[in-house]
Protein backbone atom coordinates (compact mmCIF):
# COMPACT_ATOMS: atom_id res chain seq x y z
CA UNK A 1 0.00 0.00 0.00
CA UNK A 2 1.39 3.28 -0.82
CA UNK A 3 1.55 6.19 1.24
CA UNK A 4 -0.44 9.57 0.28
CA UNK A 5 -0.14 12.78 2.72
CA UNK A 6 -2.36 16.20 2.08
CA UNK A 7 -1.59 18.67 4.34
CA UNK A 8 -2.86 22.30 4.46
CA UNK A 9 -1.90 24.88 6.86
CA UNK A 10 -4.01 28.12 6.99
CA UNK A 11 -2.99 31.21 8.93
CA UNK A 12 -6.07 33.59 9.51
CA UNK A 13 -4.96 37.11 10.11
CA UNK A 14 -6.29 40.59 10.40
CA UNK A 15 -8.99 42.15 12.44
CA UNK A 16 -10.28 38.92 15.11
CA UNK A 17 -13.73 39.75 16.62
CA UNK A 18 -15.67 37.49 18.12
CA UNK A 19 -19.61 36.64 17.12
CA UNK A 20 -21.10 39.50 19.28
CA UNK A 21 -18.43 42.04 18.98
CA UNK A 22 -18.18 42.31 14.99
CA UNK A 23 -22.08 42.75 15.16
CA UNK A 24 -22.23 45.56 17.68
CA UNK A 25 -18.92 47.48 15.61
CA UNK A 26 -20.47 47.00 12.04
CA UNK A 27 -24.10 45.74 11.61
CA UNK A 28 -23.61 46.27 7.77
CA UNK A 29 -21.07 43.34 7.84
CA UNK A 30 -23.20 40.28 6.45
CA UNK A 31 -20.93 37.66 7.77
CA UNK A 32 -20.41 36.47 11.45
CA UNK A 33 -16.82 35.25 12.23
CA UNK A 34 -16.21 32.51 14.96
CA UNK A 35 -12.51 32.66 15.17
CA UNK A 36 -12.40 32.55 18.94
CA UNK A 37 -13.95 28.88 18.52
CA UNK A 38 -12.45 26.19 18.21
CA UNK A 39 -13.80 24.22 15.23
CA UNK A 40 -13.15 20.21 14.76
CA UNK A 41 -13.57 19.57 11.38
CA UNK A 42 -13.54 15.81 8.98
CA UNK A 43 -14.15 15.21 5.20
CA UNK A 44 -14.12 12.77 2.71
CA UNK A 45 -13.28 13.93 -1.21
CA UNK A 46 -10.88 12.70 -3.81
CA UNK A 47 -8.81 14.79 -5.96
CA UNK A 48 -7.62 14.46 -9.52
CA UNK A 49 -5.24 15.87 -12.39
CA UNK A 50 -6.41 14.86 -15.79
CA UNK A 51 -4.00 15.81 -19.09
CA UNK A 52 -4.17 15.99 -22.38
CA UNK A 53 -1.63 16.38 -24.99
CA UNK A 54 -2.05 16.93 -28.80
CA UNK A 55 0.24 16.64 -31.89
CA UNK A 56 0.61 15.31 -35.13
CA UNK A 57 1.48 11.52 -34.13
CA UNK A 58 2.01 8.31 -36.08
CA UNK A 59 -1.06 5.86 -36.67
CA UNK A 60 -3.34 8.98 -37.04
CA UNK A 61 -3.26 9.87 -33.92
CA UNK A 62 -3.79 13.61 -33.02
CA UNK A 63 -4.91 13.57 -29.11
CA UNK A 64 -3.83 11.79 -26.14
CA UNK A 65 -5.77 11.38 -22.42
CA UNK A 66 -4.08 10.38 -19.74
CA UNK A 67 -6.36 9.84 -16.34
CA UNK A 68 -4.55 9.17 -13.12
CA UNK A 69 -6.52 6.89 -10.24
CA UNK A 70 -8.27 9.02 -7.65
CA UNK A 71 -8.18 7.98 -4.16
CA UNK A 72 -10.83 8.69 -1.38
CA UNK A 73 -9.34 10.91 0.96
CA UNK A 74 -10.05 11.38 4.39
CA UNK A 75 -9.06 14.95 6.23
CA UNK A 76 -9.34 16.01 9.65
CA UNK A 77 -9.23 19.68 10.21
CA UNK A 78 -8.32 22.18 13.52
CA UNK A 79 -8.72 25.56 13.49
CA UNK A 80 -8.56 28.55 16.39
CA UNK A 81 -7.85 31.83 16.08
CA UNK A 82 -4.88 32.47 13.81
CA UNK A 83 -4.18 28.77 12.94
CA UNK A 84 -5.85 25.99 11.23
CA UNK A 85 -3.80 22.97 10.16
CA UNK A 86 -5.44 20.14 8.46
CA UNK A 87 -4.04 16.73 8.10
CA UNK A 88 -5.36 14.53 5.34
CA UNK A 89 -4.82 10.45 4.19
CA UNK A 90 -6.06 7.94 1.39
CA UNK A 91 -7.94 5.41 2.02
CA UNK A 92 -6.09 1.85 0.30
CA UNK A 93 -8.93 1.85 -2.19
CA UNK A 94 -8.77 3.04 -6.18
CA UNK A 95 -11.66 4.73 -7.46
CA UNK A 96 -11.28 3.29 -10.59
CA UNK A 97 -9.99 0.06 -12.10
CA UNK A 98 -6.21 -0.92 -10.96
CA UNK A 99 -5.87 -2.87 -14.29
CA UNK A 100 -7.15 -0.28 -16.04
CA UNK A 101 -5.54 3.00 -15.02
CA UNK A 102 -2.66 1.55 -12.62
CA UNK A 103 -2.17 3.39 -9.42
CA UNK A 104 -1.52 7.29 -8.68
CA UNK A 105 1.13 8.30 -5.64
CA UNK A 106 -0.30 11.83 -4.56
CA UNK A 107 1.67 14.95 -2.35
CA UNK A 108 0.15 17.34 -1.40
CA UNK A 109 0.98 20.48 0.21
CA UNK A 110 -0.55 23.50 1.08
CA UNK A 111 -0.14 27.20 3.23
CA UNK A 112 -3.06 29.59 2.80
CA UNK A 113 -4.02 32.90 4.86
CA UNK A 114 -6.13 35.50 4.85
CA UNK A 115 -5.23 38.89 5.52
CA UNK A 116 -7.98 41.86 5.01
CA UNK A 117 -8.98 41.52 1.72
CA UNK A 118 -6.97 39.10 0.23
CA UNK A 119 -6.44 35.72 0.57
CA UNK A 120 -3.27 33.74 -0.08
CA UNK A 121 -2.67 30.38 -1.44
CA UNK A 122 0.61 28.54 -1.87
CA UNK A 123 0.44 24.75 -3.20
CA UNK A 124 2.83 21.93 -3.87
CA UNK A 125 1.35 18.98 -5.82
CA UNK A 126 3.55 16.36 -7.32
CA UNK A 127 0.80 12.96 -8.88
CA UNK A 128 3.03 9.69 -10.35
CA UNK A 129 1.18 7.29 -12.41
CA UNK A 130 -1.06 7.91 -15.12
CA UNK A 131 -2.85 5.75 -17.86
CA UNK A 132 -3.34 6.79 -21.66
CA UNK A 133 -7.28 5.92 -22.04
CA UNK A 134 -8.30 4.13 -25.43
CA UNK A 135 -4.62 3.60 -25.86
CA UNK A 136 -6.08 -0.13 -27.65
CA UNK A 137 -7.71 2.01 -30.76
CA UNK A 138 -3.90 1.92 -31.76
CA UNK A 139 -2.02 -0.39 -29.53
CA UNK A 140 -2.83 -4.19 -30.77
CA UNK A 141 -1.02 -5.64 -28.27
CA UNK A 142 -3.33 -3.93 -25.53
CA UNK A 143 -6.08 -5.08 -27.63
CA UNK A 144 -5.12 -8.59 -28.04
CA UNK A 145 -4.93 -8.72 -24.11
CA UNK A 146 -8.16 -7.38 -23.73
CA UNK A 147 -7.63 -4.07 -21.97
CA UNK A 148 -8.17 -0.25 -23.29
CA UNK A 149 -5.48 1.69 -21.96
CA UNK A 150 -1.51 1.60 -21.31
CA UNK A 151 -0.60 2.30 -17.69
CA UNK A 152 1.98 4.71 -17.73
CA UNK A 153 3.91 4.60 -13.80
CA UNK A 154 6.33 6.93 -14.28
CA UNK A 155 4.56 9.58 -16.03
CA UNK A 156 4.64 12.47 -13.41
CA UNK A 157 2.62 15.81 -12.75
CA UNK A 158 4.22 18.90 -10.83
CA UNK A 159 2.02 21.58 -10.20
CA UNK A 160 3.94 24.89 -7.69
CA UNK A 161 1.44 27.66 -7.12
CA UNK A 162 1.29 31.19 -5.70
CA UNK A 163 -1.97 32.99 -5.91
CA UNK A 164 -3.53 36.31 -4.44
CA UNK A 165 -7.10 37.15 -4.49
CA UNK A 166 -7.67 40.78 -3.69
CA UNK A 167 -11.34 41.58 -3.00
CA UNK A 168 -12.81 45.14 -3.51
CA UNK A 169 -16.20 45.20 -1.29
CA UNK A 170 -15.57 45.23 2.78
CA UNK A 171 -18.87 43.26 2.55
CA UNK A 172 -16.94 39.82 0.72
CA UNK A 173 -14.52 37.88 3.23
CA UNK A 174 -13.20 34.70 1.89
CA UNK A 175 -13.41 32.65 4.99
CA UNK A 176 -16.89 33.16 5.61
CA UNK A 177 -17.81 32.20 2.14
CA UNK A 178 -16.43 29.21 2.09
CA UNK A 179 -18.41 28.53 5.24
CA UNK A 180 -15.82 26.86 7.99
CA UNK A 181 -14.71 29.73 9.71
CA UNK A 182 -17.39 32.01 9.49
CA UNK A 183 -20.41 32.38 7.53
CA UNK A 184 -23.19 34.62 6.06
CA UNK A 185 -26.20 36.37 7.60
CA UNK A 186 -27.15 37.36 3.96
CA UNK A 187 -25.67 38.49 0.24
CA UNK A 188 -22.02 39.06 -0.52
CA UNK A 189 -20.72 40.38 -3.75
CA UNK A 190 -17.76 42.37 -5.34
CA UNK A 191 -15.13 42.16 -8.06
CA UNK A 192 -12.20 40.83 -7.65
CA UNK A 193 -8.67 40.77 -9.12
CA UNK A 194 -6.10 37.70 -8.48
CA UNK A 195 -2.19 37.67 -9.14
CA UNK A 196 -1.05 34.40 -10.02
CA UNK A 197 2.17 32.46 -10.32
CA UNK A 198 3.41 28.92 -11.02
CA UNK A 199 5.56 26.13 -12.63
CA UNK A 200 4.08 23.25 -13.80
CA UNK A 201 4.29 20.34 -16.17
CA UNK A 202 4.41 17.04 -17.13
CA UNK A 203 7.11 14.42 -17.53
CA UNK A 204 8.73 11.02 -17.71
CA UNK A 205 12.27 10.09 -16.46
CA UNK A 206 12.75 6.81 -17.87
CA UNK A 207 10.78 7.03 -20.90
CA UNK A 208 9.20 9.63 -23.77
CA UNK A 209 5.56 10.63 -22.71
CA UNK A 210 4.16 9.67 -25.95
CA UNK A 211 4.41 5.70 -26.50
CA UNK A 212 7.17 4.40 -29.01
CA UNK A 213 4.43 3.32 -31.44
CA UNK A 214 3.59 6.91 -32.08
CA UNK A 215 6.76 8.75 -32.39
CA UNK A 216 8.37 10.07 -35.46
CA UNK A 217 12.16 12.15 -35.70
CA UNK A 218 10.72 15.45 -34.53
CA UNK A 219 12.40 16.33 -30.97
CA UNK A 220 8.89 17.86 -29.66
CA UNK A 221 7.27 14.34 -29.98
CA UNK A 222 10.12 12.59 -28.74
CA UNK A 223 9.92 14.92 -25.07
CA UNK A 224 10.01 13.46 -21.81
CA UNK A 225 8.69 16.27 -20.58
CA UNK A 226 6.61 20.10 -20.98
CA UNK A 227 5.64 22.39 -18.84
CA UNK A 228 6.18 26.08 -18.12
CA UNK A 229 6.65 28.96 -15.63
CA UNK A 230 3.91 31.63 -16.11
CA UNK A 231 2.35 34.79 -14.22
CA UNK A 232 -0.51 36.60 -14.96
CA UNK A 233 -3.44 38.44 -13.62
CA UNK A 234 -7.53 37.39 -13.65
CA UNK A 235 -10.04 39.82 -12.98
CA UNK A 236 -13.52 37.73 -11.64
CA UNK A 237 -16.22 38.05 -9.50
CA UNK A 238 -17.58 36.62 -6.19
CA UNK A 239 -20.85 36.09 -5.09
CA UNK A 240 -22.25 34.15 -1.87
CA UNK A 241 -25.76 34.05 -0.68
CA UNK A 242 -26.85 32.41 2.64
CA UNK A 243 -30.95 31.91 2.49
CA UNK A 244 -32.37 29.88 5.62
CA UNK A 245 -28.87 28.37 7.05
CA UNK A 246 -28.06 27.26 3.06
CA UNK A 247 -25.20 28.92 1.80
CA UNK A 248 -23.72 28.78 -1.31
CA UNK A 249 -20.73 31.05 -3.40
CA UNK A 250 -19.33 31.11 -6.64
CA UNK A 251 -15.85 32.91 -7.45
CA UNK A 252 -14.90 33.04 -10.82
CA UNK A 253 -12.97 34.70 -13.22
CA UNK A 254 -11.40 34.61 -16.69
CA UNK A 255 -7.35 36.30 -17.33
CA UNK A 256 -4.08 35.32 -19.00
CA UNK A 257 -0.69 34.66 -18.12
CA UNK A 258 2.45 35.31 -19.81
CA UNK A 259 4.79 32.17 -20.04
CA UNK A 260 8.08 30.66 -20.43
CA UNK A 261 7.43 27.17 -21.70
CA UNK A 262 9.43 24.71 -22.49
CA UNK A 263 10.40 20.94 -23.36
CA UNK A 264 12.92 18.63 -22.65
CA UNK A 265 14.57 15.58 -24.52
CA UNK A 266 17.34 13.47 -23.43
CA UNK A 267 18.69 16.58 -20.95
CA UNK A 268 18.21 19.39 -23.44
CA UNK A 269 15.70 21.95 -23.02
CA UNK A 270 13.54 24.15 -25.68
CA UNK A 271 11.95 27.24 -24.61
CA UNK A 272 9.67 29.78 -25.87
CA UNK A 273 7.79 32.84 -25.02
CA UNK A 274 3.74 33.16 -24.95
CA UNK A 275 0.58 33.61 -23.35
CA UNK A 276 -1.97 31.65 -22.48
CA UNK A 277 -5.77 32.10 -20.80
CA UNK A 278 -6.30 30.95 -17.52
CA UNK A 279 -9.51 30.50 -15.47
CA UNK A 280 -10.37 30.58 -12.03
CA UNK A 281 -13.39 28.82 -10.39
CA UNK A 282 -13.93 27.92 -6.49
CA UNK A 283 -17.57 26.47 -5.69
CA UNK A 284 -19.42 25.83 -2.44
CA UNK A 285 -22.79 24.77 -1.41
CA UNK A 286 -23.66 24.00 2.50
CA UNK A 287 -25.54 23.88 5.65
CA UNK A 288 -23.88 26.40 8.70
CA UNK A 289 -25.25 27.00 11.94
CA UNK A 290 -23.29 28.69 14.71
CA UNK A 291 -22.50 25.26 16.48
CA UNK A 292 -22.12 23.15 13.42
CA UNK A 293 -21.81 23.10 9.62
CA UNK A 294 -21.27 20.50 6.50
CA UNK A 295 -20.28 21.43 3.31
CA UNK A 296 -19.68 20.71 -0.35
CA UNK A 297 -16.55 22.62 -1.83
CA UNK A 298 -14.42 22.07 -5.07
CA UNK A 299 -12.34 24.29 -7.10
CA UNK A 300 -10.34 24.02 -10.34
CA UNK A 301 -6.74 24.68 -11.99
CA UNK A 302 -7.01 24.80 -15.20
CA UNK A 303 -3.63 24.99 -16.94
CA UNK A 304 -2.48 24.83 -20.74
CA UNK A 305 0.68 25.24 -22.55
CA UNK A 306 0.61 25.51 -26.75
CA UNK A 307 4.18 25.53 -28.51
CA UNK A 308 4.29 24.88 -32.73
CA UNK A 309 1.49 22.00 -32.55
CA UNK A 310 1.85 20.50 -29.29
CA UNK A 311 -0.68 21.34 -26.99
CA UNK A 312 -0.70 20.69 -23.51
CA UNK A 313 -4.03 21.01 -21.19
CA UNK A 314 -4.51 19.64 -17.39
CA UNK A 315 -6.94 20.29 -14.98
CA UNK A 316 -6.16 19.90 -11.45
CA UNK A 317 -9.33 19.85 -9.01
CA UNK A 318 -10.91 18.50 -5.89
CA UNK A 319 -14.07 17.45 -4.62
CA UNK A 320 -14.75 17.19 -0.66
CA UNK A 321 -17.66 16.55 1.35
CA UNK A 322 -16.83 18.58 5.14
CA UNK A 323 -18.65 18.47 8.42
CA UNK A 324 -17.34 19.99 11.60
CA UNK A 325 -18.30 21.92 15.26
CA UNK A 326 -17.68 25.03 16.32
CA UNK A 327 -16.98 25.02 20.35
CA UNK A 328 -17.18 27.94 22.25
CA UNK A 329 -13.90 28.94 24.38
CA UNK A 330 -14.19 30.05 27.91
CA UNK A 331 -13.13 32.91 26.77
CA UNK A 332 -15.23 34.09 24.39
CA UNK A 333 -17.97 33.12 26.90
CA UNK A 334 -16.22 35.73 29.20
CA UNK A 335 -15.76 38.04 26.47
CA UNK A 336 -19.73 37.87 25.96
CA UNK A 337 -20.20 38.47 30.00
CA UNK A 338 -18.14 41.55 29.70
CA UNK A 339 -19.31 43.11 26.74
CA UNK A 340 -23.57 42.51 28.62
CA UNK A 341 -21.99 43.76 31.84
CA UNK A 342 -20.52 47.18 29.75
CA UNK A 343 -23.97 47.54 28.32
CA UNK A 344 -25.72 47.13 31.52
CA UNK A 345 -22.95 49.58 33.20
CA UNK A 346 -23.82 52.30 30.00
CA UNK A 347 -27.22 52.75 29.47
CA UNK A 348 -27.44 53.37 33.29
CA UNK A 349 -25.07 56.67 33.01
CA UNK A 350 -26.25 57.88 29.65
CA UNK A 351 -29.38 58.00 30.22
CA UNK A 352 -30.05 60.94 32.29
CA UNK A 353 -28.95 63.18 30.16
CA UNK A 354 -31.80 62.09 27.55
């Protein structure tokens, strides 16, 4: 059984209010916060980082899938104040066939924070193993043997991040939409305006990605390896709505990205200079209460590299299924006291001189 860690640390900074105090500063604010809780947190999702690649190949072939196997992965989550670390594992089950698509080794890796308004995300994924689906349409030997696609172990996926989401309306906060932290007490919308950086990219040590029945002289088809180094800017908006304890948001937005791209054969590198379009999405749909809350999050990375006729798309996304309590601290409980005993202590002395 092979080992597969997710971990995700999230700093939460800024202004730190409890429940009753952000409501008495700022009743406009239509979020509620509950960073002085402690919240326990568990889900169950999977993740996945489907490519394609394109070219003029031998056989006729122009387009090539490769699917790695997705894993159900647990996560349990612990957040106060500040901090929030969660620690997540795979479950020894494939989601799909093991003689079909072969078996995926994930790593993941993750710091995010929130600061104001912007939130930060920095992500380290690296996903071995990888099958070429319908790989028998030209492989007879696959055919012969019954099966449909040619397990590829060593292929590899790298994906580094750095992205920035600044937020123009005082009314949107990240956390809150996404419903762990905090949530809403109504509608939350603005524009918004992400910075984004990364290297990513695709490759094979001990092999050419495309199969030896396809190849030709051409040193792009003959690659182990493309990817590039890009950064870029995408303007989007956000929009949350919580109606009855349901909440669900939407951020999305459409940019570009300038690139370096490149690719490698035998230990010799090509690169280029272009742009390419690059999306942004982050969904959520849930239940939240002030003790308790379970959710339904996912969100996309949708990446693509295009140099002379190769063409180079992946999508890396997630799907999780969270639950969790929030636990009142003693003192926010004594934070409450005070802030009833300071109103009681007020109203007293102000009011003669109504």
């Amino acid at each position: 059984m092979r080992t597969i860690i997710f971990i995700s640390i999230l700093l939460i900074a800024g202004s730190v209010h409890s429940q009753n105090e952000e409501i008495i500063e700022n009743d406009s604010i239509p979020f509620e916060m509950f960073k002085n809780d402690v919240i326990l947190s568990a889900d169950l999702g999977f993740y996945s980082a489907p490519f394609s690649i394109k070219d003029n190949y031998q056989l006729g072939v122009s387009k090539l899938k490769f699917k790695n196997n997705p894993k159900l992965v647990v996560g349990l989550g612990f957040s106060y104040k500040w901090f929030a670390l969660r620690f997540g594992f795979a479950l020894p089950v494939n989601l799909k066939s093991e003689s079909k698509f072969g078996e995926t080794d994930y790593f993941d890796i993750g710091l995010r924070f929130n600061l104001k308004q912007t939130y930060t995300a920095i992500e380290f994924r690296d996903y071995k193993g990888f099958a070429i689906k319908d790989a028998a349409n030209w492989n007879d030997s696959i055919k012969d043997l019954g099966g449909t696609n040619q397990i590829r172990p060593n292929t590899t996926a790298l994906s580094i991040s750095a992205n920035v989401w600044w937020f123009k309306g005082k009314e949107f906060n990240y956390q809150a939409a996404m419903g762990k932290v905090g949530h809403y007490t109504g509608t939350g919308k603005t524009w918004y305006f992400k910075s984004t950086l990364n290297f990513f990219g695709v490759s094979n040590l001990f092999e050419t990605l495309v199969p030896t029945e396809l190849l030709d002289t051409s040193d792009r088809v003959n690659a182990n390896g493309v990817g590039a180094i890009d950064i870029g800017f995408i303007p989007g908006y956000a929009y949350v709505n919580r109606i009855k304890n349901w909440q669900f948001s939407i951020i999305t937005g459409l940019g570009g990205v300038i690139q370096a791209k490149y690719y490698t054969k035998g230990g010799e590198t090509r690169s280029f200079l272009g742009v390419a379009p690059r999306i942004d999405l982050n969904l959520m749909v849930g239940y939240s209460r002030p003790k308790y809350f379970i959710l339904l999050t996912s969100d996309f990375d949708i990446k693509s590299v295009n140099i002379q006729d190769l063409s180079y798309n992946q999508s890396y996304y997630n799907i999780r299924l969270t639950g969790g309590f929030r636990i009142k601290t003693k003192q926010k409980k004594s934070k409450q006291k005070d802030l009833q005993t300071r109103e009681l202590t007020i109203l007293p002395l102000i009011a003669p001189k109504l």
